[in-house]
N, C-alpha and C. Protein backbone atom coordinates (compact mmCIF):
# COMPACT_ATOMS: atom_id res chain seq x y z
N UNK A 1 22.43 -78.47 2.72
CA UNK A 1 22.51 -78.55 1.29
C UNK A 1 22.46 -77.14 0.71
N UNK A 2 23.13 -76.79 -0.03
CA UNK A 2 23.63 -75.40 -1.03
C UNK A 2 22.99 -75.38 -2.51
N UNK A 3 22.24 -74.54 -2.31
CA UNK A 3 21.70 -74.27 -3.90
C UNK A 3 21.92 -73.17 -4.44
N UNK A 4 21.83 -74.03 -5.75
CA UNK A 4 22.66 -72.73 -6.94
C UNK A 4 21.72 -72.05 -7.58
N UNK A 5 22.06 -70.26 -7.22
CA UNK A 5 21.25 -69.51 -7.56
C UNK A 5 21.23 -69.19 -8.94
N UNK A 6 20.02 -68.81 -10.03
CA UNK A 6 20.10 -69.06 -10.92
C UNK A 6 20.60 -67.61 -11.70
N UNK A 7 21.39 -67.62 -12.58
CA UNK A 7 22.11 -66.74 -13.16
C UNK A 7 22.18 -66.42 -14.39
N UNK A 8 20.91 -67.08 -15.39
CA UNK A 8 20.91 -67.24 -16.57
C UNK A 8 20.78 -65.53 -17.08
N UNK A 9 19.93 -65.01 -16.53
CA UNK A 9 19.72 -63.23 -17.21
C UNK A 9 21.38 -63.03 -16.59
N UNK A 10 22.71 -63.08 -16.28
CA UNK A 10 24.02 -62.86 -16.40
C UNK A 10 24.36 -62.48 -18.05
N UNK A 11 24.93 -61.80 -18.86
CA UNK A 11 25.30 -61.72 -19.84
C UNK A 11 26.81 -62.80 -19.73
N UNK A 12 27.30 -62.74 -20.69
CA UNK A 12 28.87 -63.39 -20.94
C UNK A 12 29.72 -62.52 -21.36
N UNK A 13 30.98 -62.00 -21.04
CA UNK A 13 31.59 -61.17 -21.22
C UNK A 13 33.11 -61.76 -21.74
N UNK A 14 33.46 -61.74 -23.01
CA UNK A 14 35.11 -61.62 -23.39
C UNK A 14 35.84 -61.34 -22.32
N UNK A 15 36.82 -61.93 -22.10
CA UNK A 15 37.86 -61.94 -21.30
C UNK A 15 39.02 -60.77 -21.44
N UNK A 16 39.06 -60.53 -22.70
CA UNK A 16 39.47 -59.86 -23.07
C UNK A 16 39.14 -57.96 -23.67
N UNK A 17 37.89 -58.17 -23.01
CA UNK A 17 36.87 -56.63 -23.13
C UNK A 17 36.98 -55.88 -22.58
N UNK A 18 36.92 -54.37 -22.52
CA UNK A 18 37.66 -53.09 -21.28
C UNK A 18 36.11 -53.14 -21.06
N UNK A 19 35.49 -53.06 -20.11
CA UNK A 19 34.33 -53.36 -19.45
C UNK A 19 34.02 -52.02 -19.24
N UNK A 20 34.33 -51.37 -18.07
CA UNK A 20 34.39 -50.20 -17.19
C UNK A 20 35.49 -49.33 -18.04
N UNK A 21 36.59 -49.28 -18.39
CA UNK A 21 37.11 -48.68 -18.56
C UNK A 21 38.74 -48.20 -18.15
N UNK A 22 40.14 -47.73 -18.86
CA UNK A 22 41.39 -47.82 -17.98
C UNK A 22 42.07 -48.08 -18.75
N UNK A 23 43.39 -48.03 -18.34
CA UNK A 23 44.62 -48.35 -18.99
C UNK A 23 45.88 -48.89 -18.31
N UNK A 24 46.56 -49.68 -18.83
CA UNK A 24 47.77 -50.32 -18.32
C UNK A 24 49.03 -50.20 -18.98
N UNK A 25 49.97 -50.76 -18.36
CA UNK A 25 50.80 -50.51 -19.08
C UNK A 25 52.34 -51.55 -18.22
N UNK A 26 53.26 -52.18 -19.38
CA UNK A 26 54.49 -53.00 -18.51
C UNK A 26 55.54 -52.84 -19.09
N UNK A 27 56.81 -52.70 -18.35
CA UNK A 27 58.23 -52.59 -19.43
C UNK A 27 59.05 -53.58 -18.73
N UNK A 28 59.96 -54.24 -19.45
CA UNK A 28 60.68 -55.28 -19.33
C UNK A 28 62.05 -55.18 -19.46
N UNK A 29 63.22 -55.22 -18.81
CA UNK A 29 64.49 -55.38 -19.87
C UNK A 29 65.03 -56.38 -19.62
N UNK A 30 66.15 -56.82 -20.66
CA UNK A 30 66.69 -57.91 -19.92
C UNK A 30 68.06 -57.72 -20.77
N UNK A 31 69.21 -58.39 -20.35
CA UNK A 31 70.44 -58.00 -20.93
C UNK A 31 71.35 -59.18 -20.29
N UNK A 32 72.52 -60.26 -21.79
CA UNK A 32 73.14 -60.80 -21.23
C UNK A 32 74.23 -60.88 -21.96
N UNK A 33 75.34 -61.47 -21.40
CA UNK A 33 76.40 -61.02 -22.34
C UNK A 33 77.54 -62.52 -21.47
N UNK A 34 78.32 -63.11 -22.54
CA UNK A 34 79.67 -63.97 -22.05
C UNK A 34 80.86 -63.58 -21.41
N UNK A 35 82.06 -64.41 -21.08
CA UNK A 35 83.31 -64.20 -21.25
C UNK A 35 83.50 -63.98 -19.41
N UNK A 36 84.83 -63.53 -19.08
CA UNK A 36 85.51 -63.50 -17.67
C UNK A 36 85.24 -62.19 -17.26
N UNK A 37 84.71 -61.49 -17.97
CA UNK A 37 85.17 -60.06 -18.00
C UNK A 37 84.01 -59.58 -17.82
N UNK A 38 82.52 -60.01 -18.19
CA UNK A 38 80.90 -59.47 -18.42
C UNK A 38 80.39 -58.50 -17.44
N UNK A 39 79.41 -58.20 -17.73
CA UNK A 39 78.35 -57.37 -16.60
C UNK A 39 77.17 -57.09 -17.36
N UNK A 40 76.15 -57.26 -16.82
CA UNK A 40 75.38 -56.76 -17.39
C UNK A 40 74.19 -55.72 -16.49
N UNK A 41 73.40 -54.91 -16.61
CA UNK A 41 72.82 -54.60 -15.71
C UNK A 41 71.15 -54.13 -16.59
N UNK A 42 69.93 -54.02 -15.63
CA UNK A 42 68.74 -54.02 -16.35
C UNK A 42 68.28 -53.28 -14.75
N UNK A 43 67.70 -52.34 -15.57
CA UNK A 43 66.60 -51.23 -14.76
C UNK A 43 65.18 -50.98 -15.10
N UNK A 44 64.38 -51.07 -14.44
CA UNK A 44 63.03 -50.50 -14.84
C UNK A 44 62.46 -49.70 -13.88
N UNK A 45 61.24 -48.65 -14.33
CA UNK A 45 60.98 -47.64 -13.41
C UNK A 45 59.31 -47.47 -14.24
N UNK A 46 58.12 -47.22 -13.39
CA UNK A 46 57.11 -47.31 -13.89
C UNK A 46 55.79 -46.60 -13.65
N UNK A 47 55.64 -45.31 -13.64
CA UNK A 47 54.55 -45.17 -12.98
C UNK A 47 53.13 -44.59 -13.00
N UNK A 48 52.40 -44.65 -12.61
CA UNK A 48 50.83 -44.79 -13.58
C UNK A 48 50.12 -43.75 -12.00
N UNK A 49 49.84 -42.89 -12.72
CA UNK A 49 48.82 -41.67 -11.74
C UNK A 49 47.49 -41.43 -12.14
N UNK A 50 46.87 -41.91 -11.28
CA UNK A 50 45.26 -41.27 -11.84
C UNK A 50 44.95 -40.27 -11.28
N UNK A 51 44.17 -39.38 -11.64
CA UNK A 51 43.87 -38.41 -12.00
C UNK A 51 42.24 -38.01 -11.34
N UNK A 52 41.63 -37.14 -10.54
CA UNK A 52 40.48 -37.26 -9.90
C UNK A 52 39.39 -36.93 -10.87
N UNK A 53 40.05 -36.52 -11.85
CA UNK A 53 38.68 -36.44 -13.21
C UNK A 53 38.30 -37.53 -14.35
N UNK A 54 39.36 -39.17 -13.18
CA UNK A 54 39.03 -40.03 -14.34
C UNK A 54 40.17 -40.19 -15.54
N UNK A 55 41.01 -39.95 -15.54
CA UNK A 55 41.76 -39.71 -16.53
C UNK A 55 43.28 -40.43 -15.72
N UNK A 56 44.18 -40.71 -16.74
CA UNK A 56 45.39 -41.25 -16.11
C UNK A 56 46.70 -40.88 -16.75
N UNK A 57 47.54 -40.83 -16.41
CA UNK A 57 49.09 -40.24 -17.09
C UNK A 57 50.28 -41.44 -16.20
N UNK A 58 51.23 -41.96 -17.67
CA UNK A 58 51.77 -42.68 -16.89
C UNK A 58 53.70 -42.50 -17.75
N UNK A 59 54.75 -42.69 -17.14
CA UNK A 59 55.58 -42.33 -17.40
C UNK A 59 56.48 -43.53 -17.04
N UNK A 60 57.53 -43.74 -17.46
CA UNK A 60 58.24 -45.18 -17.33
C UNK A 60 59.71 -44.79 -18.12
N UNK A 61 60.66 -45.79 -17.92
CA UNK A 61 61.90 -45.73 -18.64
C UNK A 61 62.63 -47.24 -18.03
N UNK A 62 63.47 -47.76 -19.31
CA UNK A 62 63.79 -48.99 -19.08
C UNK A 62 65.13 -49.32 -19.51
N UNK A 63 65.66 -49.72 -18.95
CA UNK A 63 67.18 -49.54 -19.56
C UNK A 63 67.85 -50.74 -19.29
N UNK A 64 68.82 -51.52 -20.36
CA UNK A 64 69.45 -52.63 -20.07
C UNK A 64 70.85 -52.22 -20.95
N UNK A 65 71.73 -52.83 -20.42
CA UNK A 65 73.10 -52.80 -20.69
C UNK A 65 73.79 -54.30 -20.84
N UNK A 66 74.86 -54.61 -21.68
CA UNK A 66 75.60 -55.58 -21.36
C UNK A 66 76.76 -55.31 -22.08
N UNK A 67 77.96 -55.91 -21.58
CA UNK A 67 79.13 -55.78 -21.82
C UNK A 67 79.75 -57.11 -21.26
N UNK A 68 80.27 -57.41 -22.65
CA UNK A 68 81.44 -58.87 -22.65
C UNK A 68 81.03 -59.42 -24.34
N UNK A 69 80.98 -60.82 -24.13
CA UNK A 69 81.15 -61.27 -25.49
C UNK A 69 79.44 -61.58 -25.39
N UNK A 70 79.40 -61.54 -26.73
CA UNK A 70 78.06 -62.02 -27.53
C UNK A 70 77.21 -61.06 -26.79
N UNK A 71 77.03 -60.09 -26.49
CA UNK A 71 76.12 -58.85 -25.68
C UNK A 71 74.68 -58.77 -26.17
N UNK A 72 74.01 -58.59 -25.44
CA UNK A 72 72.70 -58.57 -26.24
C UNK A 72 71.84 -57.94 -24.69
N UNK A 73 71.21 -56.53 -25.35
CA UNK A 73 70.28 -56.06 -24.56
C UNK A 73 69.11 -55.33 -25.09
N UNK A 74 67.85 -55.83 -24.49
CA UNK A 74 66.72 -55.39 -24.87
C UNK A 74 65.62 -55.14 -23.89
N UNK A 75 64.59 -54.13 -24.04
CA UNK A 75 63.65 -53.35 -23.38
C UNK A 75 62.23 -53.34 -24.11
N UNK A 76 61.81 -54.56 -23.38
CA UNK A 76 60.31 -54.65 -24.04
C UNK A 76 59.06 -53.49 -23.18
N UNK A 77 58.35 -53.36 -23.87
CA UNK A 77 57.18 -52.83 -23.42
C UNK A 77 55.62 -52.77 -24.15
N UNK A 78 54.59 -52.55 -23.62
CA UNK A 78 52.96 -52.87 -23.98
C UNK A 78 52.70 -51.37 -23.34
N UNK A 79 51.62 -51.14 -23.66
CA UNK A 79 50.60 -49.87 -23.28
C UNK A 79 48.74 -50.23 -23.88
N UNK A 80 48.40 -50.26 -22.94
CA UNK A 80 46.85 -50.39 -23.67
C UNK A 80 45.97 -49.87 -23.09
N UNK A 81 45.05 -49.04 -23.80
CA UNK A 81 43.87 -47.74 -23.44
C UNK A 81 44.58 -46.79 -23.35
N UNK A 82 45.75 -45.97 -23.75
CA UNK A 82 45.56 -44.84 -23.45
C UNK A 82 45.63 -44.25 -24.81
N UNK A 83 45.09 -42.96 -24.64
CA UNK A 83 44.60 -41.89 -25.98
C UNK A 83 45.94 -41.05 -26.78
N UNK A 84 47.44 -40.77 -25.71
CA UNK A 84 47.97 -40.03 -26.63
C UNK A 84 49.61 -41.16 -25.91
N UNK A 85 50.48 -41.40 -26.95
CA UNK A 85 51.70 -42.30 -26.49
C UNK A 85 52.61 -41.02 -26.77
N UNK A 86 53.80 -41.57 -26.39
CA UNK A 86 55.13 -40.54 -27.00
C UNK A 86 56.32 -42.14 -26.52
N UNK A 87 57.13 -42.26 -27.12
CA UNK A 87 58.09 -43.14 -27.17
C UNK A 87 58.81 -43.08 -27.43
N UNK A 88 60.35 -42.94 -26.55
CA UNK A 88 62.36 -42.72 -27.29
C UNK A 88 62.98 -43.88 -26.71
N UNK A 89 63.08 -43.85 -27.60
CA UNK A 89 64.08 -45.28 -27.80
C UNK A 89 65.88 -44.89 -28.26
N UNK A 90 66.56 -45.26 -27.39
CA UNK A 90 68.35 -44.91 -27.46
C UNK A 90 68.81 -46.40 -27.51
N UNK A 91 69.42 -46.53 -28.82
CA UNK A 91 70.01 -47.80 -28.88
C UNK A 91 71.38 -47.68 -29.71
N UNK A 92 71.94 -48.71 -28.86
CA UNK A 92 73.79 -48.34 -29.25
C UNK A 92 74.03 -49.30 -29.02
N UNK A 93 75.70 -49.99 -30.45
CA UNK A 93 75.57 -51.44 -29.67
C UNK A 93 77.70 -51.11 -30.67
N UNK A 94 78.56 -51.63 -29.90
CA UNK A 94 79.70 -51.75 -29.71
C UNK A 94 80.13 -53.56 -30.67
N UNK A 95 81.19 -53.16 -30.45
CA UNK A 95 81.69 -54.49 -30.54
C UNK A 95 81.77 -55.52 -29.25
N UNK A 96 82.01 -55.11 -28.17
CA UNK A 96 81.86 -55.66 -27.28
C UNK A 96 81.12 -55.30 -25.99
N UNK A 97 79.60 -54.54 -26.56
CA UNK A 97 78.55 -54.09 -25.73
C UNK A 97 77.47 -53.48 -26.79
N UNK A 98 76.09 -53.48 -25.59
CA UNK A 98 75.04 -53.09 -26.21
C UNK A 98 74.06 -52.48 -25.34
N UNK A 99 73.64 -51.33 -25.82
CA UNK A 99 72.41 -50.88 -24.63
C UNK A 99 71.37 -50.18 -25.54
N UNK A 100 70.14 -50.45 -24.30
CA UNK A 100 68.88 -50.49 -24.90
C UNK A 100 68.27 -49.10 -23.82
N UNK A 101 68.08 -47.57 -23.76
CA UNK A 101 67.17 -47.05 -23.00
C UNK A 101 65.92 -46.87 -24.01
N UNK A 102 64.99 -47.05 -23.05
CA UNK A 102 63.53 -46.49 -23.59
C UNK A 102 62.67 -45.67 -22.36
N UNK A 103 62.15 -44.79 -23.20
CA UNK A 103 61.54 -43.59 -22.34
C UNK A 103 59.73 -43.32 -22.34
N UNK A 104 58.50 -43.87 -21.71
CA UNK A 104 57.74 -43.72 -22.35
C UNK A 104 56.87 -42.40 -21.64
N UNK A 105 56.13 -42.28 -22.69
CA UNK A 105 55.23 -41.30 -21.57
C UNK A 105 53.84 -41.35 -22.11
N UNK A 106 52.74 -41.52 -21.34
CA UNK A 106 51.32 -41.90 -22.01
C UNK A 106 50.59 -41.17 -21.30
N UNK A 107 49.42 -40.62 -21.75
CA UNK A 107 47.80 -40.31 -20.96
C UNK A 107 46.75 -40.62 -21.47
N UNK A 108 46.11 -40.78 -20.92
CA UNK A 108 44.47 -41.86 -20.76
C UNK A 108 43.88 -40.61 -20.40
N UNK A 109 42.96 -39.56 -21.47
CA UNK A 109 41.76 -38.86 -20.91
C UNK A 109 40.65 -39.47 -20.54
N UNK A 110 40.00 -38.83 -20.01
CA UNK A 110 38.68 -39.02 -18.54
C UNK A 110 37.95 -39.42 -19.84
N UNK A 111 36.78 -40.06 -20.08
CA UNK A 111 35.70 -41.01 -20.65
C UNK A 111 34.59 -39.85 -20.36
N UNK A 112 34.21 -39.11 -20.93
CA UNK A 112 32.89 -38.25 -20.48
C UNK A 112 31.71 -38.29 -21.20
């Protein structure tokens, strides 16, 4: 028989609370387009370096394209905890195409 150890001095913690500390970050694209003729294409690239003093720098770029009828391309993205953003966004859209690059670049200083 298994007994349950008691856990009441446990606090409760939001699910949603930076506890310890950090940052994340996601980019998305997606791109679609009609007709005999279409293509579309979607790239993402992402990458997050920490840093031995605690601190993090992260750099990314996302790019979607489409070409044919009804075109439609877009490049989502989130960033959360970090201290300084920078964000370019290149958007161009045709009569029969559309593209979406985005460029990000973020750092998360060390917590001291």
């Amino acid at each position: 028989m298994m007994k349950i150890a008691d856990l009441s001095y446990l606090e409760n913690t939001p699910g949603n609370e930076l506890v310890i500390g950090g940052a994340s970050g996601t980019i998305a694209a997606q791109a679609s387009a009609g007709g005999a003729n279409s293509l579309t294409l979607t790239d993402t690239d992402l990458k997050l370096k920490t840093k031995k003093n605690g601190g993090s720098k992260l750099k990314g770029t996302g790019l979607a394209l489409a070409i044919g009828e009804n075109p439609e391309a877009n490049v989502y993205y989130s960033l959360d905890g970090f201290d300084k953003v920078k964000v370019k966004t290149f958007d161009q859209q045709g009569a029969n195409y559309d593209l979406e690059i985005v460029r990000i670049k973020a750092i998360d200083k060390p917590n001291k």
